[in-house]
Protein backbone atom coordinates (compact mmCIF):
# COMPACT_ATOMS: atom_id res chain seq x y z
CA UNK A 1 0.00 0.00 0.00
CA UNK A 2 1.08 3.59 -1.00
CA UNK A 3 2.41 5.76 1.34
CA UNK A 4 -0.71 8.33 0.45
CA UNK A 5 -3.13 5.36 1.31
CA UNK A 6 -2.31 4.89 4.85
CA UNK A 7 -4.81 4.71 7.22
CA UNK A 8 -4.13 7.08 10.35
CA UNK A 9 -6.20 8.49 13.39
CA UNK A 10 -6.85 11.84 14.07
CA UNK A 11 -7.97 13.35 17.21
CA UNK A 12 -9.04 17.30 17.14
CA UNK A 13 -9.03 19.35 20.19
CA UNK A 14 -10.81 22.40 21.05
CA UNK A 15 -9.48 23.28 23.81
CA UNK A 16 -11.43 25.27 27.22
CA UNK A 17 -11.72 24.87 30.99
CA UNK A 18 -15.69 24.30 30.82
CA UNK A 19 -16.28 22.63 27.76
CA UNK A 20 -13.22 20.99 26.03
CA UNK A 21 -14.01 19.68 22.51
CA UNK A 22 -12.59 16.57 20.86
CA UNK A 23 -13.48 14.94 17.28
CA UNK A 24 -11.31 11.68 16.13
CA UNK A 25 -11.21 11.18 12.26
CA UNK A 26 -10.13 7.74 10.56
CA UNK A 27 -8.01 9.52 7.10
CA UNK A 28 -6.92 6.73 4.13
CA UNK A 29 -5.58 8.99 1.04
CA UNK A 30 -7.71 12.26 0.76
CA UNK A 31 -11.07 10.50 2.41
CA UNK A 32 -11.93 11.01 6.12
CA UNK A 33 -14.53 9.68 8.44
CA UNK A 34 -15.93 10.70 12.15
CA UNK A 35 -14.89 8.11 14.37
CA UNK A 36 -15.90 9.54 17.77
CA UNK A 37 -17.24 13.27 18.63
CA UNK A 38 -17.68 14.80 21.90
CA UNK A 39 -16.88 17.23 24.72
CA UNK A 40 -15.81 16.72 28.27
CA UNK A 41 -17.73 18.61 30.81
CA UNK A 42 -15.42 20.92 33.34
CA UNK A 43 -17.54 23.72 34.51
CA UNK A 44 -18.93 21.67 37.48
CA UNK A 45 -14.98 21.48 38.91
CA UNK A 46 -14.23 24.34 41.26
CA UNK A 47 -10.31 23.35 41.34
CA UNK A 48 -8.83 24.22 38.03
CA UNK A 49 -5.90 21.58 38.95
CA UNK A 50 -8.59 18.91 38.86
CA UNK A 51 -9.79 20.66 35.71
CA UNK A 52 -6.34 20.18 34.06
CA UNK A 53 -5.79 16.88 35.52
CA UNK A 54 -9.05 16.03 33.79
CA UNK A 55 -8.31 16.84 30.31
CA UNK A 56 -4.82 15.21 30.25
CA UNK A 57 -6.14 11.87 32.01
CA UNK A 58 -9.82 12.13 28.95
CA UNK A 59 -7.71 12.77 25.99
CA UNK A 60 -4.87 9.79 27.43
CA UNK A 61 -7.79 7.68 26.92
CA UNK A 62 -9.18 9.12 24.02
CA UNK A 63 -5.98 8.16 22.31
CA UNK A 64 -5.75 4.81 23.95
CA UNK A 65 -9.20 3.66 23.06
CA UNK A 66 -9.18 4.97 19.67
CA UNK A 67 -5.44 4.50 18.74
CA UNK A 68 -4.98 7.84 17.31
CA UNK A 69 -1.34 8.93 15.66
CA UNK A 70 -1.46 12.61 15.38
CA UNK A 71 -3.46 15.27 17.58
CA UNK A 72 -4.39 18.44 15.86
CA UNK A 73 -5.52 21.50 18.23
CA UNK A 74 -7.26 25.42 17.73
CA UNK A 75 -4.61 27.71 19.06
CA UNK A 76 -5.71 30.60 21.83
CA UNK A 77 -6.87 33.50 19.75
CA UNK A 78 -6.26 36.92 21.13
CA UNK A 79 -8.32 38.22 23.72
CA UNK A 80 -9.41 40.99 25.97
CA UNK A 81 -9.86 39.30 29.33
CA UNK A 82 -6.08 38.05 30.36
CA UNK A 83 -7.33 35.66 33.10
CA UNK A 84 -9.28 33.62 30.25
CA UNK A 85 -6.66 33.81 28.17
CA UNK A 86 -3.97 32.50 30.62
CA UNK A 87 -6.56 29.49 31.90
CA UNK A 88 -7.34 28.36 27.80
CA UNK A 89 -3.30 28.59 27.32
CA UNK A 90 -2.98 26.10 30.68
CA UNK A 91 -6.16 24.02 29.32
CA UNK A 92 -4.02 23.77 25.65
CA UNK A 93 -0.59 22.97 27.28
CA UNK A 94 -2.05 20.19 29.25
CA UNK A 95 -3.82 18.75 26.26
CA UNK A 96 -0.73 19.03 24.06
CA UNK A 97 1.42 17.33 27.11
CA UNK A 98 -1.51 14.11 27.48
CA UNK A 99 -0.78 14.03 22.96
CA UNK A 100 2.99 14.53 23.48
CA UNK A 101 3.81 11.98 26.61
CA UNK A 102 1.38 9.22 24.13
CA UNK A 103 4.13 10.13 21.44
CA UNK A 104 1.58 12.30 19.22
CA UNK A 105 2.62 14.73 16.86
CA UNK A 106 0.86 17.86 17.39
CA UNK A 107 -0.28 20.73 15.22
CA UNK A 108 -1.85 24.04 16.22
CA UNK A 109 -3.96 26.09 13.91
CA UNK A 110 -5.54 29.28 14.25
CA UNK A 111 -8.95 29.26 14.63
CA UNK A 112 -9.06 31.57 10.97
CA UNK A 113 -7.52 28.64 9.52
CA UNK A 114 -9.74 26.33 10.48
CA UNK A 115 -12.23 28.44 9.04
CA UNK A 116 -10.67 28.54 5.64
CA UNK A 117 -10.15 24.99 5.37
CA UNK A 118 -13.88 24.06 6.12
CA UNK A 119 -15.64 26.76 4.50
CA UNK A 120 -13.45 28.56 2.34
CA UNK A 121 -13.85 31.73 4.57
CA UNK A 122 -12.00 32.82 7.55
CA UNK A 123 -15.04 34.98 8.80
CA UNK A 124 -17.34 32.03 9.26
CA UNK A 125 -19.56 31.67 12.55
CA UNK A 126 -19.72 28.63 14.38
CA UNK A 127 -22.83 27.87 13.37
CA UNK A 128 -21.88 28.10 9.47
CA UNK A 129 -19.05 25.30 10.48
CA UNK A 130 -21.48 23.21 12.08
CA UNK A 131 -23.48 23.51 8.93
CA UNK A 132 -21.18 22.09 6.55
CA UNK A 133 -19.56 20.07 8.54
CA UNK A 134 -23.18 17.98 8.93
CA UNK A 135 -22.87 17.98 5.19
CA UNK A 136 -19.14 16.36 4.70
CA UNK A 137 -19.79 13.81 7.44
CA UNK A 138 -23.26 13.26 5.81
CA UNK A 139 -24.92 13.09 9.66
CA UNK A 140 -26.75 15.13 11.86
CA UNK A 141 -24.40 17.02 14.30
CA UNK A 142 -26.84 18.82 15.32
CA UNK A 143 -27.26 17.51 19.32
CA UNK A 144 -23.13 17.59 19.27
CA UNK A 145 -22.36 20.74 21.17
CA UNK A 146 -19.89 23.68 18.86
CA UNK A 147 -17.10 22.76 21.04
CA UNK A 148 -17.23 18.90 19.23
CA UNK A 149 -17.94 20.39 16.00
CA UNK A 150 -14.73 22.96 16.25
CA UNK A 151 -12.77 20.11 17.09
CA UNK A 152 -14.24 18.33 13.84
CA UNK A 153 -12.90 21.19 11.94
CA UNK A 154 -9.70 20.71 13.81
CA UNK A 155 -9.14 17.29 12.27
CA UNK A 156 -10.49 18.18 9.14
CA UNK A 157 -8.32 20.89 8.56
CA UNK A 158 -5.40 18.99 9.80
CA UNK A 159 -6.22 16.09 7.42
CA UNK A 160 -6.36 18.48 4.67
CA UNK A 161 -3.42 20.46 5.40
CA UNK A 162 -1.34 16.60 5.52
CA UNK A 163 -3.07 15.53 2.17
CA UNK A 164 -0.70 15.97 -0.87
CA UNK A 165 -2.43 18.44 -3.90
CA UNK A 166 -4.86 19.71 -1.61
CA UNK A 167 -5.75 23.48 -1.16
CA UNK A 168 -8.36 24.75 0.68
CA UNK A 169 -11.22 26.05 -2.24
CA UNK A 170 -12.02 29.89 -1.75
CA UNK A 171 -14.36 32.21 -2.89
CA UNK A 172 -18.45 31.95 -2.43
CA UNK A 173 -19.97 28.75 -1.90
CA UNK A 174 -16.70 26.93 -3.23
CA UNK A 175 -17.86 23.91 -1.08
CA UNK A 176 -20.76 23.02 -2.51
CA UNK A 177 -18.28 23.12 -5.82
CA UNK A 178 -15.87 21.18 -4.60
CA UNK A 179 -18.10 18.51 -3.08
CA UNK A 180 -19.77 18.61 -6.13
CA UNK A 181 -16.74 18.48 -8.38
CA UNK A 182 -14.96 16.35 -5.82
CA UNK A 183 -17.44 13.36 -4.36
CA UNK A 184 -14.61 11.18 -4.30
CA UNK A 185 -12.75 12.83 -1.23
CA UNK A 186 -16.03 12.69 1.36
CA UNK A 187 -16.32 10.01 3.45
């Protein structure tokens, strides 16, 4: 088997101290499936050690149980409040560490880029994400919460970032082209 034909497992992270989002993807060439979806509930921990300790020891067995290779993760974007800031750069470090001590390889992207590799648009809401996401995984995502869908976009964007000849389509509704040009590379 080729080299391009592999089959690898992808785990997405969107990373927070309430809500932490995770998506694993099965890739083989340019075609992806949803393995697993889901977030991991924090906001009911007072202690944000036990909150840390929490997201290394879920993703640890996230990557056990589902044997994923490479972990893929939103970077912090810039924001106003510094004391969010500093506890989603602590929630990311520890979720990088639980990848990096399982002998991951892990990526960051921004959050803009994760946009652009979904939708073609860097501007795109959450919701807008969700949307087409539903439509490349061809189910209803719709009970998942946005953190699990961001990290689904995670993944995906990872995947396509790793594929060889891919570029992320731009311009207006260039995924409905693509998919339609391109029904080969869904899942």
């Amino acid at each position: 088997m080729s080299k391009s034909k592999e089959t690898k497992r992808l785990l997405g992270v969107d990373p927070g101290t309430n809500v932490l989002g995770y998506a694993l993807i099965e890739c083989t060439g340019s075609k992806f499936q949803l393995v697993e979806m889901g977030v991991v509930h924090l906001k009911k921990l007072n202690d944000p050690a036990l909150k840390l300790k929490k997201i290394f020891e879920r993703l640890q067995m996230l990557i056990d149980s589902y044997q994923a290779q490479e972990m893929a993760i939103e970077a912090p974007f810039y924001g106003k409040n510094a004391q969010a800031m500093l506890k989603l750069g602590r929630a990311q470090g520890v979720a990088m560490a639980a990848a990096i001590t399982k002998g991951l390889k892990v990526t960051e992207y921004a959050p803009r880029k994760i946009k652009q590799a979904v939708t073609g648009n860097g501007n795109a809401s959450k919701e807008q994400v969700a949307a087409l996401l539903q439509q490349m995984v061809k189910m209803d995502l719709s009970a998942h919460y946005l953190d699990a869908t961001d990290a689904l976009a995670v993944a995906i964007c990872h995947h396509y970032q790793t594929v060889r000849g891919f570029s992320a389509p731009s311009g207006k509704n260039s995924w409905s082209s693509f998919i339609k040009d391109n029904p080969d590379r869904l899942a």
